[in-house]
PDB file of N, CA and C in Angstrom:
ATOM      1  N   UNK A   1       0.842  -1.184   0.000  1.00  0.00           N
ATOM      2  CA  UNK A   1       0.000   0.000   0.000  1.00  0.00           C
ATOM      3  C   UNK A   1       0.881   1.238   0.000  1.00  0.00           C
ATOM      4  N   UNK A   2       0.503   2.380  -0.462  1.00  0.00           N
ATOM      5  CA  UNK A   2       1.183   3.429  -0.489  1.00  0.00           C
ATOM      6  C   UNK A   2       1.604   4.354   0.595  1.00  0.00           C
ATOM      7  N   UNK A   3       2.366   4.745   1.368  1.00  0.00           N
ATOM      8  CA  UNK A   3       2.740   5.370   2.001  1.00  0.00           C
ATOM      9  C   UNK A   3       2.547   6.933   2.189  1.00  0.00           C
ATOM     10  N   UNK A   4       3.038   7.327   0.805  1.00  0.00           N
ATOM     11  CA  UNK A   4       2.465   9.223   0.908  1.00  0.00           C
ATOM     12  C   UNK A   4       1.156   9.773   0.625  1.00  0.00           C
ATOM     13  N   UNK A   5       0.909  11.190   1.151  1.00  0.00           N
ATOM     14  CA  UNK A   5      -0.338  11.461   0.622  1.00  0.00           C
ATOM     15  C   UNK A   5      -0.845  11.821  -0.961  1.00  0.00           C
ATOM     16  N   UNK A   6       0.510  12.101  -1.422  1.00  0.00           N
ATOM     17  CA  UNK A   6      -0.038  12.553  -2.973  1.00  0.00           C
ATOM     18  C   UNK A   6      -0.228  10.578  -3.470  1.00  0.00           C
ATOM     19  N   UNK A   7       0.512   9.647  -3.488  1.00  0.00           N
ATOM     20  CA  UNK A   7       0.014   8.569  -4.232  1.00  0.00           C
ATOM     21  C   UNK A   7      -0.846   8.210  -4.012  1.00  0.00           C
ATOM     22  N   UNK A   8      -1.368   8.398  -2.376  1.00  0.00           N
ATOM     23  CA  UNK A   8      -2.685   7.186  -2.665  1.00  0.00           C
ATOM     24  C   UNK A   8      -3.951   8.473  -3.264  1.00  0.00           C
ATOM     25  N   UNK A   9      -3.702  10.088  -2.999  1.00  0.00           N
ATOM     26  CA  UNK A   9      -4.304  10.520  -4.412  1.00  0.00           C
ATOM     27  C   UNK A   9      -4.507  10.492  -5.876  1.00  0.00           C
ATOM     28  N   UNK A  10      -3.160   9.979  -6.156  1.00  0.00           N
ATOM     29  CA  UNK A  10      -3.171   9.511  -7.466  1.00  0.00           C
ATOM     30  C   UNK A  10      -3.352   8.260  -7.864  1.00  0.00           C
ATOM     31  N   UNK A  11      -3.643   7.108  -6.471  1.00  0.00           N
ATOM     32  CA  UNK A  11      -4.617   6.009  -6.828  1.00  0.00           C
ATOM     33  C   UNK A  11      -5.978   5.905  -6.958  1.00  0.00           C
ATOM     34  N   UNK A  12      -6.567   7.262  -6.181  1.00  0.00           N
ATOM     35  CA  UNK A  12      -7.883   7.450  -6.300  1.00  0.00           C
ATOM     36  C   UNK A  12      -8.478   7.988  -7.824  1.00  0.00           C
ATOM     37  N   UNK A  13      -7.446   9.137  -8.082  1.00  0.00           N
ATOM     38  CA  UNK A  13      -7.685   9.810  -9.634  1.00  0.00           C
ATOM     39  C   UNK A  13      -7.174   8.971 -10.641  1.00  0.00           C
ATOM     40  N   UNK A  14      -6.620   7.750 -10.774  1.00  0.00           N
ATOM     41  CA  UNK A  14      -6.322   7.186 -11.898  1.00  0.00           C
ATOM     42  C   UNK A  14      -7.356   6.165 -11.770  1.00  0.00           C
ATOM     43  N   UNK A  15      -8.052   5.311 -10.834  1.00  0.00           N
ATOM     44  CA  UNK A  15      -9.485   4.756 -10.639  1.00  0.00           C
ATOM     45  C   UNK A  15     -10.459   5.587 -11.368  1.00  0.00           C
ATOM     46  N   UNK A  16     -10.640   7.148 -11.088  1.00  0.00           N
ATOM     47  CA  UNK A  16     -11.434   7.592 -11.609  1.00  0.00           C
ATOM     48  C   UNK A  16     -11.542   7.702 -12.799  1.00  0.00           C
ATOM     49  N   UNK A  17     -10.246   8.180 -13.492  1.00  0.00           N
ATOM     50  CA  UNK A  17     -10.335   8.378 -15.010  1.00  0.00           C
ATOM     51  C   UNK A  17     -10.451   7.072 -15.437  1.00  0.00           C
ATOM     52  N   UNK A  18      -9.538   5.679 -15.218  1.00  0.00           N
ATOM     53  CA  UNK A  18      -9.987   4.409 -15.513  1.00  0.00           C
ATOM     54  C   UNK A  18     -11.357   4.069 -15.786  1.00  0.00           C
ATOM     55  N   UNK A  19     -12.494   4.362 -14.832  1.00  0.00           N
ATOM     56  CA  UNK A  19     -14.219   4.043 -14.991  1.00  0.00           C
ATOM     57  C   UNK A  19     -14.498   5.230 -15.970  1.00  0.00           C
ATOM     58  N   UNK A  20     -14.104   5.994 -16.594  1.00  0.00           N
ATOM     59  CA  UNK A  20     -14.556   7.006 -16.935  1.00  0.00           C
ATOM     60  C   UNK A  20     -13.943   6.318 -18.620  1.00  0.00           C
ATOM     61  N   UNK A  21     -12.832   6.178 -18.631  1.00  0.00           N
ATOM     62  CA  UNK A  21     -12.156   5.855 -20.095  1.00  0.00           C
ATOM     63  C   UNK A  21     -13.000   4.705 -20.244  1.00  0.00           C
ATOM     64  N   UNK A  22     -13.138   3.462 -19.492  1.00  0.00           N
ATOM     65  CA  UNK A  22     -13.959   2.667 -19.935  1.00  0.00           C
ATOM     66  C   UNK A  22     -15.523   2.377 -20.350  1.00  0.00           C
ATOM     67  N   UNK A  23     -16.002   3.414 -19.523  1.00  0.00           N
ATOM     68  CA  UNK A  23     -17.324   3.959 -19.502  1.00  0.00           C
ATOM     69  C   UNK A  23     -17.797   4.726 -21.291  1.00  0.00           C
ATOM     70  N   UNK A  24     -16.582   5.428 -21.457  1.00  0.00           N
ATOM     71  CA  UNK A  24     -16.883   6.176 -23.003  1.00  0.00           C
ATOM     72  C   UNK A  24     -16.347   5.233 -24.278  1.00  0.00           C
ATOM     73  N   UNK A  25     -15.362   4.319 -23.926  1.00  0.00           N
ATOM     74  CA  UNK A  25     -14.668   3.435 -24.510  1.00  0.00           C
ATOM     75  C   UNK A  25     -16.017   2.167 -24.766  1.00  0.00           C
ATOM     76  N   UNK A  26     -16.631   2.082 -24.122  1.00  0.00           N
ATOM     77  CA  UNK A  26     -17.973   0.874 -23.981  1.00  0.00           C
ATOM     78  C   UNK A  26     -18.940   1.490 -25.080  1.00  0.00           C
ATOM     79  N   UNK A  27     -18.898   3.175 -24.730  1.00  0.00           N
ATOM     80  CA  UNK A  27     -20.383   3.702 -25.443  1.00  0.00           C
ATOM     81  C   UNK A  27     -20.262   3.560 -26.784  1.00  0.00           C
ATOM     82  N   UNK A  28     -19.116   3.887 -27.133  1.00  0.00           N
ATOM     83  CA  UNK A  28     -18.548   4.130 -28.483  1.00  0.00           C
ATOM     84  C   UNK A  28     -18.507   3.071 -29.179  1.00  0.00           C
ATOM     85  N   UNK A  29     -18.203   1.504 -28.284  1.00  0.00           N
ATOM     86  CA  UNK A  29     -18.183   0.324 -29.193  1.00  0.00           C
ATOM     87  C   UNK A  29     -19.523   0.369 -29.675  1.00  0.00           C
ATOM     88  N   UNK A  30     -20.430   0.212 -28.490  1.00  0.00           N
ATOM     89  CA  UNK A  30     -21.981  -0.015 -28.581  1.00  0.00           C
ATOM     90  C   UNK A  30     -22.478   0.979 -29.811  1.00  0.00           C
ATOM     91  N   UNK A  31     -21.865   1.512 -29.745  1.00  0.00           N
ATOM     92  CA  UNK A  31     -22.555   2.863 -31.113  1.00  0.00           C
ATOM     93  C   UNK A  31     -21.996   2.560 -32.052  1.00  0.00           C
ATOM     94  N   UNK A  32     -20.638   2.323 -32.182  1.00  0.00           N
ATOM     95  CA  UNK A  32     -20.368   1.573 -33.684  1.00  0.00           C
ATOM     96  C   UNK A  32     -21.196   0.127 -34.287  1.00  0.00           C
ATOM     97  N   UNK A  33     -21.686  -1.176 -32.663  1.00  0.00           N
ATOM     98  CA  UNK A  33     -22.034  -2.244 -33.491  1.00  0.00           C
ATOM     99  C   UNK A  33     -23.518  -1.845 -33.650  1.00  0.00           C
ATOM    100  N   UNK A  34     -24.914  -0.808 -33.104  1.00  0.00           N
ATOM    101  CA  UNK A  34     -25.490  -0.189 -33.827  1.00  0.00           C
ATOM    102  C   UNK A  34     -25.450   0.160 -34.944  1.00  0.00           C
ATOM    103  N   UNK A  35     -24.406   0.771 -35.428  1.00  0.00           N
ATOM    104  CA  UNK A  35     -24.444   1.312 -36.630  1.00  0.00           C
ATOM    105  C   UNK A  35     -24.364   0.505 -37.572  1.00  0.00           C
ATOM    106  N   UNK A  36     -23.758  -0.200 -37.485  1.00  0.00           N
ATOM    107  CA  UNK A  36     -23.039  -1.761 -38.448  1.00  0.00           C
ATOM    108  C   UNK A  36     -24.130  -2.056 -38.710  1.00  0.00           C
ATOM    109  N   UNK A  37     -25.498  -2.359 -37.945  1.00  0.00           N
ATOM    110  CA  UNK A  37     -26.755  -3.192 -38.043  1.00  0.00           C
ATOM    111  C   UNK A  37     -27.576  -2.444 -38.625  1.00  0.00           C
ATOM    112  N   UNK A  38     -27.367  -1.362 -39.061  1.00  0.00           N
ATOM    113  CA  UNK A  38     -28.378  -0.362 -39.802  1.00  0.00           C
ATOM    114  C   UNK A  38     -27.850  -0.743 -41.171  1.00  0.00           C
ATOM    115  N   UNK A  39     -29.587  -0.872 -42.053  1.00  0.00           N
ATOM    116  CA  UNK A  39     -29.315  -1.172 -43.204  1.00  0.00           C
ATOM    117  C   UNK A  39     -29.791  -0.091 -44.346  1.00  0.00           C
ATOM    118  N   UNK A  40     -30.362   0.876 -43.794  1.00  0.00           N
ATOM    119  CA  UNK A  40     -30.826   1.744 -44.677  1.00  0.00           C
ATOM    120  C   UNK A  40     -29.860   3.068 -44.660  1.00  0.00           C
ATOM    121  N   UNK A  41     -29.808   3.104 -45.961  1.00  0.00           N
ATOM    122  CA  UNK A  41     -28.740   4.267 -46.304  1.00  0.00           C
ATOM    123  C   UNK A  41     -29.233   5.441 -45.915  1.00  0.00           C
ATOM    124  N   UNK A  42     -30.369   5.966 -45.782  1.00  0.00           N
ATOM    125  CA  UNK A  42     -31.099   7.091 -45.291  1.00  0.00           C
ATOM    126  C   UNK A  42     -31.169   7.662 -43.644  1.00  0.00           C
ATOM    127  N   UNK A  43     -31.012   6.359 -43.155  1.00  0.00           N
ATOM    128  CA  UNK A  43     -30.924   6.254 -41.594  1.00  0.00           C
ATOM    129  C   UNK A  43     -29.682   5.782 -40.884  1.00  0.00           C
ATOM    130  N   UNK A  44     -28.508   5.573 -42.109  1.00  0.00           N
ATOM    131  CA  UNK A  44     -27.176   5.847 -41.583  1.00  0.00           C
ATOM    132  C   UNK A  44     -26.646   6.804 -41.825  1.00  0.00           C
ATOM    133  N   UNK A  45     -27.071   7.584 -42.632  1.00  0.00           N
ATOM    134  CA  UNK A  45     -26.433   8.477 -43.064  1.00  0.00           C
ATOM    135  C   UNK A  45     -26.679   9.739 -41.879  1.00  0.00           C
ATOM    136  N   UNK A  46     -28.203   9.666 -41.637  1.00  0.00           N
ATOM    137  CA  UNK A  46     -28.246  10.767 -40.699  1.00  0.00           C
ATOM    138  C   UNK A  46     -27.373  10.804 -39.322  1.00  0.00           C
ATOM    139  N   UNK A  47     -27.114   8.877 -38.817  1.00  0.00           N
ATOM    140  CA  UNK A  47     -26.595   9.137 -37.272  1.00  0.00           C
ATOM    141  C   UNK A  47     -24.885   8.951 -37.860  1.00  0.00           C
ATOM    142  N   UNK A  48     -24.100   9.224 -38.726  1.00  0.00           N
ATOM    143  CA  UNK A  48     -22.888   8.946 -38.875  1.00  0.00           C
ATOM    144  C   UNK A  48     -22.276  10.106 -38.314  1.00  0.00           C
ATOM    145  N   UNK A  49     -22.958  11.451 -38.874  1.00  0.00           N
ATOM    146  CA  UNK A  49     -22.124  12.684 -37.810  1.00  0.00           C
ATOM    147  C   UNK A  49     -22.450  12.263 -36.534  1.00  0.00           C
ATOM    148  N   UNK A  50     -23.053  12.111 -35.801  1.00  0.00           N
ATOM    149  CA  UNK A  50     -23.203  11.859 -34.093  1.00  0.00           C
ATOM    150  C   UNK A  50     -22.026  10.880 -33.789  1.00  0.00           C
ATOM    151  N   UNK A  51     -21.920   9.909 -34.647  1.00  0.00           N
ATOM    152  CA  UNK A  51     -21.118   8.755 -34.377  1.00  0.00           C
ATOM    153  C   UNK A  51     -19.677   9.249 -34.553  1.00  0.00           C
ATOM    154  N   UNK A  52     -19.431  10.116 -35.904  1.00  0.00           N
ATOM    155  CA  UNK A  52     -18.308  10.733 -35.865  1.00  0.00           C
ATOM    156  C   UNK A  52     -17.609  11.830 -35.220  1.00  0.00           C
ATOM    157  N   UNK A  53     -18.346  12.531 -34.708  1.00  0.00           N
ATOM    158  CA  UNK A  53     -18.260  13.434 -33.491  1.00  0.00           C
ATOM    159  C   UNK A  53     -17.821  12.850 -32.091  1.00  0.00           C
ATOM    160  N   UNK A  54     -18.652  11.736 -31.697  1.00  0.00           N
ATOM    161  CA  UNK A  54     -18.252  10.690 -30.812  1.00  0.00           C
ATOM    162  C   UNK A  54     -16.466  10.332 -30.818  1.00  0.00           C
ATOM    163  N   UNK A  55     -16.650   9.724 -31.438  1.00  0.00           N
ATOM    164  CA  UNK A  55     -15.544   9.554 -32.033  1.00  0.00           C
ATOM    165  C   UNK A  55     -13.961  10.153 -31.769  1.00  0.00           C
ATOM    166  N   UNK A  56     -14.499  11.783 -32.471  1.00  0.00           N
ATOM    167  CA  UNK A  56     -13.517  12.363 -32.295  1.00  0.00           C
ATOM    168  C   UNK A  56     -13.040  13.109 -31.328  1.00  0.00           C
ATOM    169  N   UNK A  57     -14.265  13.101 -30.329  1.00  0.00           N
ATOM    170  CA  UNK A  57     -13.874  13.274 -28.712  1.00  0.00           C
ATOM    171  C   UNK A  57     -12.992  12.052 -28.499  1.00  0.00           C
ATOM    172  N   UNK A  58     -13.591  11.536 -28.313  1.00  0.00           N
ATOM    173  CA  UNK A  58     -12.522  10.078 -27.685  1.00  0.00           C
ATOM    174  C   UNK A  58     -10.912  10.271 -28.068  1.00  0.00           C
ATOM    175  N   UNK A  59     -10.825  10.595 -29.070  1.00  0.00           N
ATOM    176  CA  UNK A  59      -9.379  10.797 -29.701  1.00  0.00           C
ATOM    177  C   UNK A  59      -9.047  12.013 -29.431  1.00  0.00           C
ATOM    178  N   UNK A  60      -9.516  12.923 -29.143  1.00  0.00           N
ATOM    179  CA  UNK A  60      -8.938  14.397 -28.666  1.00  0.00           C
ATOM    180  C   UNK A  60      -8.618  14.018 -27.318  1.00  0.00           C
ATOM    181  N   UNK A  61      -9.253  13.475 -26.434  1.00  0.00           N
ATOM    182  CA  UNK A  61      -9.162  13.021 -25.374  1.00  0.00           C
ATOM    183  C   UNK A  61      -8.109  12.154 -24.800  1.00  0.00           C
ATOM    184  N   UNK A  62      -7.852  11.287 -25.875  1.00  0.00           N
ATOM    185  CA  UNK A  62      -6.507  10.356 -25.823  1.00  0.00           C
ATOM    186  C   UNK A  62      -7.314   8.881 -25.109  1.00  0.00           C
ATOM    187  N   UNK A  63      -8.404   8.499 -25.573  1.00  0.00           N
ATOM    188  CA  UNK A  63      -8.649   7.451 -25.042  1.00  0.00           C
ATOM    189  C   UNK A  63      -8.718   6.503 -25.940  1.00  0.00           C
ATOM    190  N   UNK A  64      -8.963   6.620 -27.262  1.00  0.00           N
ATOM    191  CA  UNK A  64      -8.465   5.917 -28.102  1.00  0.00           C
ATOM    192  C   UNK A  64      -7.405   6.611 -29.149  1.00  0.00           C
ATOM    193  N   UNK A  65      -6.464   6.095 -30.149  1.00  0.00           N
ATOM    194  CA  UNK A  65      -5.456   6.808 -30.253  1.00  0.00           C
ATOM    195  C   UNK A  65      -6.504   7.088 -31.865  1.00  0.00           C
ATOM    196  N   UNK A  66      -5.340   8.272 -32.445  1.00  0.00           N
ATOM    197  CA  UNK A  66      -6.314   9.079 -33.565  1.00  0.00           C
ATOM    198  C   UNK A  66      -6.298   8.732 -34.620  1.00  0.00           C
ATOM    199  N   UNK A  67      -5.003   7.385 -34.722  1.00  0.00           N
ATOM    200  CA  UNK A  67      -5.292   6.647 -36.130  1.00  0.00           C
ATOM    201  C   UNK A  67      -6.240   5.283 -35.830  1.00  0.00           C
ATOM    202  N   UNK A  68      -6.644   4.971 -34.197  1.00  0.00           N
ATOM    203  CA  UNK A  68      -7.702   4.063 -34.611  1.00  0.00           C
ATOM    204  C   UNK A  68      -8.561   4.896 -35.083  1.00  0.00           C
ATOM    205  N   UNK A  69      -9.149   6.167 -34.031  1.00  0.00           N
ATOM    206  CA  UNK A  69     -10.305   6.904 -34.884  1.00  0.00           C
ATOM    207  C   UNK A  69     -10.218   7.394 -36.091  1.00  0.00           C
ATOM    208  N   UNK A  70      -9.440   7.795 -37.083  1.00  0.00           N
ATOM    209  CA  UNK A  70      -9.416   7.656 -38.686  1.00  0.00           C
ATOM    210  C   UNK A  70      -9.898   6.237 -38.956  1.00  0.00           C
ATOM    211  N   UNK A  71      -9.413   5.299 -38.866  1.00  0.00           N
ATOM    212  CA  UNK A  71      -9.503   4.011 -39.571  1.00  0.00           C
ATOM    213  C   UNK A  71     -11.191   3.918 -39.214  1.00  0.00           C
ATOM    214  N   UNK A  72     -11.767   4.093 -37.742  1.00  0.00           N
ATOM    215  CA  UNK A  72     -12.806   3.714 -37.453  1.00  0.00           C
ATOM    216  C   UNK A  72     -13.798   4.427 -38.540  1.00  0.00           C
ATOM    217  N   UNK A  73     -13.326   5.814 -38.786  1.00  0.00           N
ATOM    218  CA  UNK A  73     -14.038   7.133 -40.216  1.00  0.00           C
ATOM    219  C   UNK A  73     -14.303   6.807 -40.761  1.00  0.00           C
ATOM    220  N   UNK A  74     -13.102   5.888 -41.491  1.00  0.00           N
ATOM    221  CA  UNK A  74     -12.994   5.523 -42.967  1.00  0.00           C
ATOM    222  C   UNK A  74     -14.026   4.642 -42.802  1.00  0.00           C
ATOM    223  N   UNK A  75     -13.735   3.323 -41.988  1.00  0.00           N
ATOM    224  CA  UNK A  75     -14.454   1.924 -42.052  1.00  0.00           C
ATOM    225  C   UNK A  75     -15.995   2.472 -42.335  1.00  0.00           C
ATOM    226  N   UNK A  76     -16.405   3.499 -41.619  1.00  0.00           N
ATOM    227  CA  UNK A  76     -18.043   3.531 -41.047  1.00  0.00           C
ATOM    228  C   UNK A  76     -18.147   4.199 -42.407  1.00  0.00           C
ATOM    229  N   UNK A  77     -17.896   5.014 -42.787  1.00  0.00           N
ATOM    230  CA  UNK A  77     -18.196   6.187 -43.877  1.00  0.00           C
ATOM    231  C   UNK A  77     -18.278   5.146 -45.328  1.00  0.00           C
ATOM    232  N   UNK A  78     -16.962   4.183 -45.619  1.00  0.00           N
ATOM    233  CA  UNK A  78     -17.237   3.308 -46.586  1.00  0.00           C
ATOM    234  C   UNK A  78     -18.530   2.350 -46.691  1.00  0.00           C
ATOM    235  N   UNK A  79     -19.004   2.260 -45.203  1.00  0.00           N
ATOM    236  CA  UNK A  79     -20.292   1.843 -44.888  1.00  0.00           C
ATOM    237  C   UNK A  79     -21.493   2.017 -45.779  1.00  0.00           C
ATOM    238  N   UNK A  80     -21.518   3.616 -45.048  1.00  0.00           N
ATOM    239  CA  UNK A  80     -22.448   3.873 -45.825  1.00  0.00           C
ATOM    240  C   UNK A  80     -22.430   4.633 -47.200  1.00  0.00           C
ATOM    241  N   UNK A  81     -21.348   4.512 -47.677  1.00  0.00           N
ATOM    242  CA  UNK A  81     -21.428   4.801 -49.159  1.00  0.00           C
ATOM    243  C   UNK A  81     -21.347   3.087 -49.856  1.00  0.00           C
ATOM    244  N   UNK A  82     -21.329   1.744 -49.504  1.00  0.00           N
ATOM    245  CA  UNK A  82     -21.614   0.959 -49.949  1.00  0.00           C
ATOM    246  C   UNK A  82     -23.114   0.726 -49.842  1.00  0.00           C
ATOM    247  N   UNK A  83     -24.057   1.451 -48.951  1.00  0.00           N
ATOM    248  CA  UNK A  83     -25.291   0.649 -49.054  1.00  0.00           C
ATOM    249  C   UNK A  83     -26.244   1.116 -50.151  1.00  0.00           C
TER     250      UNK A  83
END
């Protein structure tokens, strides 16, 4: 166990951001395999900015890095220009 007062603060604040990275890291999967399951080009097209906005918080943020979120762009966007 930690001894000083600043570490076991910085065991409490790295817990926190931990539930927090995983918490937005969860939403974001869940919103991508949504999206995947949408088959109409009319009704992906509208939620792809929300999804891509999403997105690019997460990566400004540093919780996922910014060439997964490009690749994730590309993947979704080729999406829906294939349907």
């Amino acid at each position: 166990m930690a001894n000083h007062k600043s570490s076991l603060k910085r065991i409490r604040s790295n817990d926190k951001k931990r539930l927090r990275n995983r918490y937005y890291s969860k939403t974001m999967r869940n919103a991508v395999r949504n999206f995947r399951a949408i088959s109409v080009k009319e009704e992906a097209a509208t939620k792809l900015s929300a999804l891509i906005s999403l997105i690019d918080k997460l990566a400004k943020r540093a919780i996922i890095h910014k060439n997964k979120a490009s690749n994730l762009k590309s993947k979704l966007m080729r999406k829906v220009n294939n349907l």
